[in-house]
Protein backbone atom coordinates (compact mmCIF):
# COMPACT_ATOMS: atom_id res chain seq x y z
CA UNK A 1 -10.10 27.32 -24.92
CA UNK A 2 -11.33 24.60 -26.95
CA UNK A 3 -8.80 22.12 -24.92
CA UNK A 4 -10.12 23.08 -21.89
CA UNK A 5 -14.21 22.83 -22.79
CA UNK A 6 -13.34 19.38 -23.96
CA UNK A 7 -10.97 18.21 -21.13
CA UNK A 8 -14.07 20.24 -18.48
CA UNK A 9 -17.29 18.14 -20.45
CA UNK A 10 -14.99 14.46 -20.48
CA UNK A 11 -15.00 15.18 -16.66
CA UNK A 12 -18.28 16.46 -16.25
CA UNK A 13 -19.52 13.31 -18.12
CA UNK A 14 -17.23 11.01 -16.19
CA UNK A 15 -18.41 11.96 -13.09
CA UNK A 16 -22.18 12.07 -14.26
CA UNK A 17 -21.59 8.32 -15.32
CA UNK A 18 -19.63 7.49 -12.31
CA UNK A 19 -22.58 9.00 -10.50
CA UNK A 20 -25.63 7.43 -12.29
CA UNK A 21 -23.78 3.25 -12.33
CA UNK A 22 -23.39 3.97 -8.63
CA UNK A 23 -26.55 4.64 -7.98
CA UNK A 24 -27.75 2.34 -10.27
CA UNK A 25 -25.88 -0.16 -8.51
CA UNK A 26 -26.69 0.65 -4.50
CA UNK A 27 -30.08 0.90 -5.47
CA UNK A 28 -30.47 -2.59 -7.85
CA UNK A 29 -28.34 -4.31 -5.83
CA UNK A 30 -31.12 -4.08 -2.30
CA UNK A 31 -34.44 -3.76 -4.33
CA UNK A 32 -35.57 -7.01 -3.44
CA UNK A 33 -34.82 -7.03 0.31
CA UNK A 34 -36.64 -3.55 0.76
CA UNK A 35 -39.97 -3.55 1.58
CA UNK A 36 -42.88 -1.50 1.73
CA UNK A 37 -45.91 -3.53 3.32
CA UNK A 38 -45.75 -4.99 6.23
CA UNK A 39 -47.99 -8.29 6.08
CA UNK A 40 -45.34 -9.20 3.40
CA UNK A 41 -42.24 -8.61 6.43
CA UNK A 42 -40.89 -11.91 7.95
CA UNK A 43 -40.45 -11.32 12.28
CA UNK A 44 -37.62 -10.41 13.11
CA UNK A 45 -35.72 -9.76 16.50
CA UNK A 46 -34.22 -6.73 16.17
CA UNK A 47 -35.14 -3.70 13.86
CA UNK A 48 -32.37 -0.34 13.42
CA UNK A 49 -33.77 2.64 13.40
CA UNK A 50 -31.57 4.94 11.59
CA UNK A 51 -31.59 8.23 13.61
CA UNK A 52 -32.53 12.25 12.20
CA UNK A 53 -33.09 15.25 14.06
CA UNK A 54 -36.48 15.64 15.82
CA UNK A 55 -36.71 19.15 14.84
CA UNK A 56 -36.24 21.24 11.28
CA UNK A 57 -33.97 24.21 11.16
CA UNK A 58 -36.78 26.13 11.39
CA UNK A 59 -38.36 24.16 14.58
CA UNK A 60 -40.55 22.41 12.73
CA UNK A 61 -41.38 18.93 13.20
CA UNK A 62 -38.73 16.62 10.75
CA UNK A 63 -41.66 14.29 8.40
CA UNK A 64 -38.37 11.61 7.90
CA UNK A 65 -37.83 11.44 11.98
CA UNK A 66 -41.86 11.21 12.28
CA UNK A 67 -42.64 8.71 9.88
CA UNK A 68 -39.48 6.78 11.22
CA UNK A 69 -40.71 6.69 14.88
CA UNK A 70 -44.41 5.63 12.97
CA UNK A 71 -43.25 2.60 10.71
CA UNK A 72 -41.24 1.32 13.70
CA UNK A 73 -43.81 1.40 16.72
CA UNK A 74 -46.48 -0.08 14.16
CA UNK A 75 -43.74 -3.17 13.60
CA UNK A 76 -43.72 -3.33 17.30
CA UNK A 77 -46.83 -3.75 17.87
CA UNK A 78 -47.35 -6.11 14.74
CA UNK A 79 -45.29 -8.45 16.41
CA UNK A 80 -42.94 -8.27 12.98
CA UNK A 81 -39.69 -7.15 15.82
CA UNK A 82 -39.40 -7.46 19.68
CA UNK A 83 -36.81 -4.97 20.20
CA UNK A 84 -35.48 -2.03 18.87
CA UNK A 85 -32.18 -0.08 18.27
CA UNK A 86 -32.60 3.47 17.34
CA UNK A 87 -29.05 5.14 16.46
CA UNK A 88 -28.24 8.20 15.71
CA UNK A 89 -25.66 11.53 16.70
CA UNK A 90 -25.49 12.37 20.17
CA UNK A 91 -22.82 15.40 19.64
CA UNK A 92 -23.68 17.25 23.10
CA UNK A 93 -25.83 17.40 25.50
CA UNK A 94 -28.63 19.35 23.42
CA UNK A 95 -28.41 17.72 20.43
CA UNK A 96 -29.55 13.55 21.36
CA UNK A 97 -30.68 11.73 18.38
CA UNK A 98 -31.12 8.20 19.94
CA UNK A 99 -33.01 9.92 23.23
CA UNK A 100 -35.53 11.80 21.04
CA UNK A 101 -36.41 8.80 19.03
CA UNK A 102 -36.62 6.87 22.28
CA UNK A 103 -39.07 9.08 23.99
CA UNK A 104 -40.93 9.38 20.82
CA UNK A 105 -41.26 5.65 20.67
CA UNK A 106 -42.15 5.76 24.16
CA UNK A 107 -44.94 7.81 23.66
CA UNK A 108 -46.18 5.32 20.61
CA UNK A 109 -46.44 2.40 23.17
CA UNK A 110 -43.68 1.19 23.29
CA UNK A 111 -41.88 0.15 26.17
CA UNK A 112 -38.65 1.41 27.14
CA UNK A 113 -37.48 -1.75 28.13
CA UNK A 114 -37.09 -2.97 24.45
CA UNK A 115 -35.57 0.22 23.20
CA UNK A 116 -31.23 -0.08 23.45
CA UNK A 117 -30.26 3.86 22.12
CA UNK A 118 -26.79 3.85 20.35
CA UNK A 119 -25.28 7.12 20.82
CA UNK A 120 -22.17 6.79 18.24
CA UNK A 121 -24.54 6.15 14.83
CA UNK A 122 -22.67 9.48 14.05
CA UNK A 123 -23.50 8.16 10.07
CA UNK A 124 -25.21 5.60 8.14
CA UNK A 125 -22.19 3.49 7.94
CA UNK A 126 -21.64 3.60 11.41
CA UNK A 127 -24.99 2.81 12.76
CA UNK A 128 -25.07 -0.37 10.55
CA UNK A 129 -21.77 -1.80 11.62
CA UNK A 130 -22.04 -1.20 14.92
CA UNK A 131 -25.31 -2.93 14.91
CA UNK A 132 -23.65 -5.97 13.79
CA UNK A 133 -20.27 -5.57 15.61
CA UNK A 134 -21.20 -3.57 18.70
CA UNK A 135 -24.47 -4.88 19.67
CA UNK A 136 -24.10 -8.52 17.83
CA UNK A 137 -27.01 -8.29 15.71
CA UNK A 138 -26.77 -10.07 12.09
CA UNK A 139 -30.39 -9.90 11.22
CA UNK A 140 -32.25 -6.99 11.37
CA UNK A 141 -34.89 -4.76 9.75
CA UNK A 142 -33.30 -1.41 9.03
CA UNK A 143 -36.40 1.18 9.14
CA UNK A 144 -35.99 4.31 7.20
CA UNK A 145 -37.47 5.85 4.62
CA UNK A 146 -37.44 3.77 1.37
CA UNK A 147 -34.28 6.24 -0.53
CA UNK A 148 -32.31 6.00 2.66
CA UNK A 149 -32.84 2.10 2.94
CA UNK A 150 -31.15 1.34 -0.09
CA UNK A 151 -27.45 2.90 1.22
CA UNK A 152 -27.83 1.07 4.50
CA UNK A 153 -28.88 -2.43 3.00
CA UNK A 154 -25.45 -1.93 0.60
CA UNK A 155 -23.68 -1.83 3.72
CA UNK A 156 -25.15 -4.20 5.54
CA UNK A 157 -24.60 -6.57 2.37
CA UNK A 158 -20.55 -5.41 2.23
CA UNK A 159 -20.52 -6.40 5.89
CA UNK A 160 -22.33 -9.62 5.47
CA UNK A 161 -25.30 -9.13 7.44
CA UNK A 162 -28.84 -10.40 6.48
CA UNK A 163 -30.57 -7.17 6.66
CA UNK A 164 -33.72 -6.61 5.29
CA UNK A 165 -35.18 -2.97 4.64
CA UNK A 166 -38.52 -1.49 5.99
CA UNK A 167 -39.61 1.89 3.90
CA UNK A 168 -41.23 3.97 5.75
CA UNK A 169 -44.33 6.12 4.37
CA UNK A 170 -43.47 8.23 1.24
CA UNK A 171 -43.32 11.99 1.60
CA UNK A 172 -44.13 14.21 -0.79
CA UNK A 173 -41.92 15.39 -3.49
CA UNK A 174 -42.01 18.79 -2.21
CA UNK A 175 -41.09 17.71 1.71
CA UNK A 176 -38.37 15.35 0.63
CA UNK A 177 -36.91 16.55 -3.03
CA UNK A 178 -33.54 17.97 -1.20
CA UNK A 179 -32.97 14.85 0.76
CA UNK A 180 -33.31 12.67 -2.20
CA UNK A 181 -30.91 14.53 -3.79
CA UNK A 182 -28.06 14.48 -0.73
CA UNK A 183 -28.74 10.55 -0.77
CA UNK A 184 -27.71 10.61 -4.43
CA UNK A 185 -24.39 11.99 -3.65
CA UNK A 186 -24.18 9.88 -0.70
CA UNK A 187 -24.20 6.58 -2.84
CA UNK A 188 -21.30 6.86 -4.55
CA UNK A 189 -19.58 7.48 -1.02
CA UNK A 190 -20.94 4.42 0.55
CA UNK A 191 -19.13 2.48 -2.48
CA UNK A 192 -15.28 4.81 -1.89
CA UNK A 193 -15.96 3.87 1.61
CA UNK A 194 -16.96 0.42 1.85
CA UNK A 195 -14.36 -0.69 -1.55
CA UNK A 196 -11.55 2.22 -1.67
CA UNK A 197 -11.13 3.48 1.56
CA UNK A 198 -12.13 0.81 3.91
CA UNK A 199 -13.55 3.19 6.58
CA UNK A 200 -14.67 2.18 9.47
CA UNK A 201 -17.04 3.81 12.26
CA UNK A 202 -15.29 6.33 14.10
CA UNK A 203 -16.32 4.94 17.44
CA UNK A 204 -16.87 0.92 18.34
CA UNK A 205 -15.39 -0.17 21.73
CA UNK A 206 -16.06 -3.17 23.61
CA UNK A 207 -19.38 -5.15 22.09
CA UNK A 208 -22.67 -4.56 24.28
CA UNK A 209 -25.53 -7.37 24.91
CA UNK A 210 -28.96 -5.30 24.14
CA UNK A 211 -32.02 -5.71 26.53
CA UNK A 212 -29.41 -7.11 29.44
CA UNK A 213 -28.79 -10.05 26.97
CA UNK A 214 -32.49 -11.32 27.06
CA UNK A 215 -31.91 -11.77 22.93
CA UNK A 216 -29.00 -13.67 23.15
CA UNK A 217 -30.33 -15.76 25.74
């Protein structure tokens, strides 16, 4: 018995460790390119907006998808980006991530002409790569909130893009203390999968010009 309590706390403390330097390292690693006011945000072309569901499970209206549609129409009409990319899980016909935030944005101002949905940013990972290798876009301004931001800059930085972050307005504690925690988790995963495993996006295809080409022009 005394075997096994040792042998169980070496691996609860290994993977505590292995848990906290990852962390540690996603989140020290994109500090600097994340940022939180946005007179101090170069203009940019493009800005990704990482997709959510529009709705709680309890119907309630999501805060993160809110604030997300908020901090991007407000760039917009800044003039810090000219078009946008909002990705995001389109699993069936009522469930539409990219379509909600694009009506949302819509109803912020924001034309529809300048809004490209991707329907296959099924994760994080996915919705950054296939920003750079789908849609051709190097530089962007990834706009989530400020937690989430840090994941999607480490992968943009794996995948050599010159991504910059754009947090979105802090929730409270109470609203947002689950989600922190899940992102947490999901750090360590970003490292397997961008260092270990190699994975890719589970859907890419043939590359797409956004806005009928008018930024590649």
């Amino acid at each position: 018995m005394r075997r096994f309590k040792k042998t169980f706390l070496i691996i609860l403390g290994t993977a505590f460790l292995g848990l906290l330097l990852s962390n540690l390292w996603v989140v020290y690693s994109t500090t600097d390119i994340v940022q939180t006011e946005i007179e101090n945000l170069k203009p940019h072309e493009v800005g990704l907006v990482l997709g959510t569901s529009n709705k709680r499970a309890n119907g309630e209206d999501n805060p993160f998808f809110t604030s997300r549609i908020e901090a991007a129409a407000k760039l917009y009409k800044a003039g810090k980006i000219k078009y946008l990319i909002v990705s995001g899980d389109n699993r069936s016909k009522y469930y539409n991530e990219p379509l909600k935030m694009q009506q949302a944005l819509m109803e912020k101002g924001v034309p529809e002409n300048v809004i490209t949905l991707d329907y296959a940013g099924l994760r994080t990972l996915d919705s950054v790569v296939r920003c750079k290798e789908v849609f051709g876009q190097n530089e962007v301004v990834v706009i989530t909130q400020g937690f989430h931001c840090y994941r999607a800059l480490f992968i943009a930085q794996y995948y050599n893009m010159n991504a910059v972050g754009y947090a979105t307005t802090k929730l409270p504690l109470s609203q947002s203390l689950k989600t922190v925690l899940r992102e947490m988790l999901a750090r360590p995963m970003a490292i397997l999968d961008a260092y270990i495993l190699k994975t890719r996006p589970m859907y890419l295809g043939e590359s797409e010009l956004i806005n009928q080409g008018e930024i590649n022009e």
